[in-house]
C-alpha atoms as a PDB file:
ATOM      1  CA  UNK A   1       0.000   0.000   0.000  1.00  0.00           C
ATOM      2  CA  UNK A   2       1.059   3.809  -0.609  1.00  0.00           C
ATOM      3  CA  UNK A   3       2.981   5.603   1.954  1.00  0.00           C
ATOM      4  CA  UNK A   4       1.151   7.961   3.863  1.00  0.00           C
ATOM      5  CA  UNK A   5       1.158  11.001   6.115  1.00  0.00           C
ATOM      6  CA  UNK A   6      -1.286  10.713   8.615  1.00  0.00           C
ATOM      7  CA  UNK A   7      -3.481   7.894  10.038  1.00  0.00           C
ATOM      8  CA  UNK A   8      -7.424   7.931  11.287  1.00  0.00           C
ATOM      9  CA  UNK A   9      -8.729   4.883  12.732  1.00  0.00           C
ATOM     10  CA  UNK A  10     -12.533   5.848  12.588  1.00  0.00           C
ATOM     11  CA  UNK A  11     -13.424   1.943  13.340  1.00  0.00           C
ATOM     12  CA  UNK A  12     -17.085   1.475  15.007  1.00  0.00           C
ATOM     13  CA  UNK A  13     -18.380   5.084  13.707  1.00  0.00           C
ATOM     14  CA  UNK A  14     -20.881   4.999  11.651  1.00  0.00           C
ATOM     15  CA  UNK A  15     -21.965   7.937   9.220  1.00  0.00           C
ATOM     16  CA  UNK A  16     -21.069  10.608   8.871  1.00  0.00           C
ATOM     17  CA  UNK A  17     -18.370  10.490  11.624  1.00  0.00           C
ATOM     18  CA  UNK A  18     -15.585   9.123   9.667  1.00  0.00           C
ATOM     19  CA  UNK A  19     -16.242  11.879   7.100  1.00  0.00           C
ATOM     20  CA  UNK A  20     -16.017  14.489   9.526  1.00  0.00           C
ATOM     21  CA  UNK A  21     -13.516  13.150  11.069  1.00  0.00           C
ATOM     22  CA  UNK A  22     -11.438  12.834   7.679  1.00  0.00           C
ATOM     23  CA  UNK A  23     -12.384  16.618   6.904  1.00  0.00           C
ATOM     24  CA  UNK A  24     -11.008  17.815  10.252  1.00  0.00           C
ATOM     25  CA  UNK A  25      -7.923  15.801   9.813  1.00  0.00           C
ATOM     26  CA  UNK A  26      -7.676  17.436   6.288  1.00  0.00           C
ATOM     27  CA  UNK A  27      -8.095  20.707   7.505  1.00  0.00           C
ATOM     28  CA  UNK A  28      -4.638  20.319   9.711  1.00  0.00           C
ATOM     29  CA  UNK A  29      -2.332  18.823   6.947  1.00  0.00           C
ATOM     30  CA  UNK A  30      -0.626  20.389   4.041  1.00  0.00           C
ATOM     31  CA  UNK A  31      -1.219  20.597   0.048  1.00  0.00           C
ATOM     32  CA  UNK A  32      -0.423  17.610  -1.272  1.00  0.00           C
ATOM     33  CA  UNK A  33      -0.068  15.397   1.986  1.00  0.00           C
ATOM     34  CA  UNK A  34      -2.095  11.967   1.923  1.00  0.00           C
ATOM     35  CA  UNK A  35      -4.463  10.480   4.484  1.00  0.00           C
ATOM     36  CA  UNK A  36      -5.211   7.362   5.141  1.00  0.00           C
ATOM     37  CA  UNK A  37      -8.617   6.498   6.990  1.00  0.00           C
ATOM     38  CA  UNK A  38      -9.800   3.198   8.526  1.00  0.00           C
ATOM     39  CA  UNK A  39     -13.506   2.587   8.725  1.00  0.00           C
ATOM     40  CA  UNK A  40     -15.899  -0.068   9.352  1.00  0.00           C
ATOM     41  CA  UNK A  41     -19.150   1.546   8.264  1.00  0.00           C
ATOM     42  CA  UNK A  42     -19.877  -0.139   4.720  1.00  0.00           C
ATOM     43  CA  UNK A  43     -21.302   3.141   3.658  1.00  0.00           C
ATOM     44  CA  UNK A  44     -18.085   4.861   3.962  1.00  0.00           C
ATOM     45  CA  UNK A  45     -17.341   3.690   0.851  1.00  0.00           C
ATOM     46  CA  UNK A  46     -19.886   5.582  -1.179  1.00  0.00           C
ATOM     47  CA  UNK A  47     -19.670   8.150   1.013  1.00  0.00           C
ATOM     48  CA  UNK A  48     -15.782   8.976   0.436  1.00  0.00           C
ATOM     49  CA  UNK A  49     -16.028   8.791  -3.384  1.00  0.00           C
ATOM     50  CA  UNK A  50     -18.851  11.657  -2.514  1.00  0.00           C
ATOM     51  CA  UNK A  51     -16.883  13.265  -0.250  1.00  0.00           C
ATOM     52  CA  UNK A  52     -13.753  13.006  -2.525  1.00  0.00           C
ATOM     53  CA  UNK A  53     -15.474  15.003  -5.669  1.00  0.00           C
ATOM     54  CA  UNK A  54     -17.610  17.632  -3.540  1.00  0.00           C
ATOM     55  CA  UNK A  55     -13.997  18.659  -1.934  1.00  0.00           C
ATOM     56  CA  UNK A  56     -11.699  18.066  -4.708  1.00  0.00           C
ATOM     57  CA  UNK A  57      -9.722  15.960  -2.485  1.00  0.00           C
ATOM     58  CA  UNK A  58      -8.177  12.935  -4.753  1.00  0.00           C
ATOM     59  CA  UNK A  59      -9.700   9.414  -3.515  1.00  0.00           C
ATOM     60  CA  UNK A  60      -6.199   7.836  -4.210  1.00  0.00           C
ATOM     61  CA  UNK A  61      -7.479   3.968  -3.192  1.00  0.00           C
ATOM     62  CA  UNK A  62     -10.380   2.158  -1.541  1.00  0.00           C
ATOM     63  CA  UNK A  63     -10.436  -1.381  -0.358  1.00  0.00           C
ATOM     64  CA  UNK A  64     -10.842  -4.238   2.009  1.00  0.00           C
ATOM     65  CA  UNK A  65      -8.172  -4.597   4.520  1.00  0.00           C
ATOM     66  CA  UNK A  66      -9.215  -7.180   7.172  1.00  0.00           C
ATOM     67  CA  UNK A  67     -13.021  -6.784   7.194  1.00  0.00           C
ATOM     68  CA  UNK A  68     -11.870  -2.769   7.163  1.00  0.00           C
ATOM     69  CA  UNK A  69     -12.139  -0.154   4.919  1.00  0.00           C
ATOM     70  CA  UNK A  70      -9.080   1.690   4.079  1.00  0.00           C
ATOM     71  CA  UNK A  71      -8.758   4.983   2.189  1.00  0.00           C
ATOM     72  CA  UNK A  72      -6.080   6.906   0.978  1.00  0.00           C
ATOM     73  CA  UNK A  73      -7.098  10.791   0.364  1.00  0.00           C
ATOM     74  CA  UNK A  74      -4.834  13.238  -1.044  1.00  0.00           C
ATOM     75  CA  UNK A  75      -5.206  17.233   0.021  1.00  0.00           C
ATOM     76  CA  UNK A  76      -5.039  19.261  -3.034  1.00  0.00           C
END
């Protein structure tokens, strides 16, 4: 998996915590820096791709990691 600069671990919250969550931790890093997000609401999928093209924040990857989601979000 891609190197990254920060880690969430949003496991157990269900929507739209780990989106929140994901936009505060955005808020604190710099252009270009990537986050990577661990969720185990199924809807967080769906809800990142959203989330991803309302803030023009590039979804980098989405998958399966262990019965977890796992996303990797770049700040632009």
């Amino acid at each position: 998996m891609a190197t990254f600069d920060r880690e969430i671990d949003a496991s157990g919250l269900n929507c739209p915590l780990p989106i929140l969550r994901a936009r505060r931790a955005l808020g604190d890093m710099e252009h270009g820096q990537i986050l990577k997000i661990i969720s185990t609401d199924q809807g967080s999928v769906k809800d990142f791709e959203a989330f991803s093209k309302q803030t023009n924040n590039p979804l980098l990857s989405s998958g399966e990691e262990g019965g977890k989601f796992v996303f990797l979000v770049k700040k632009s």
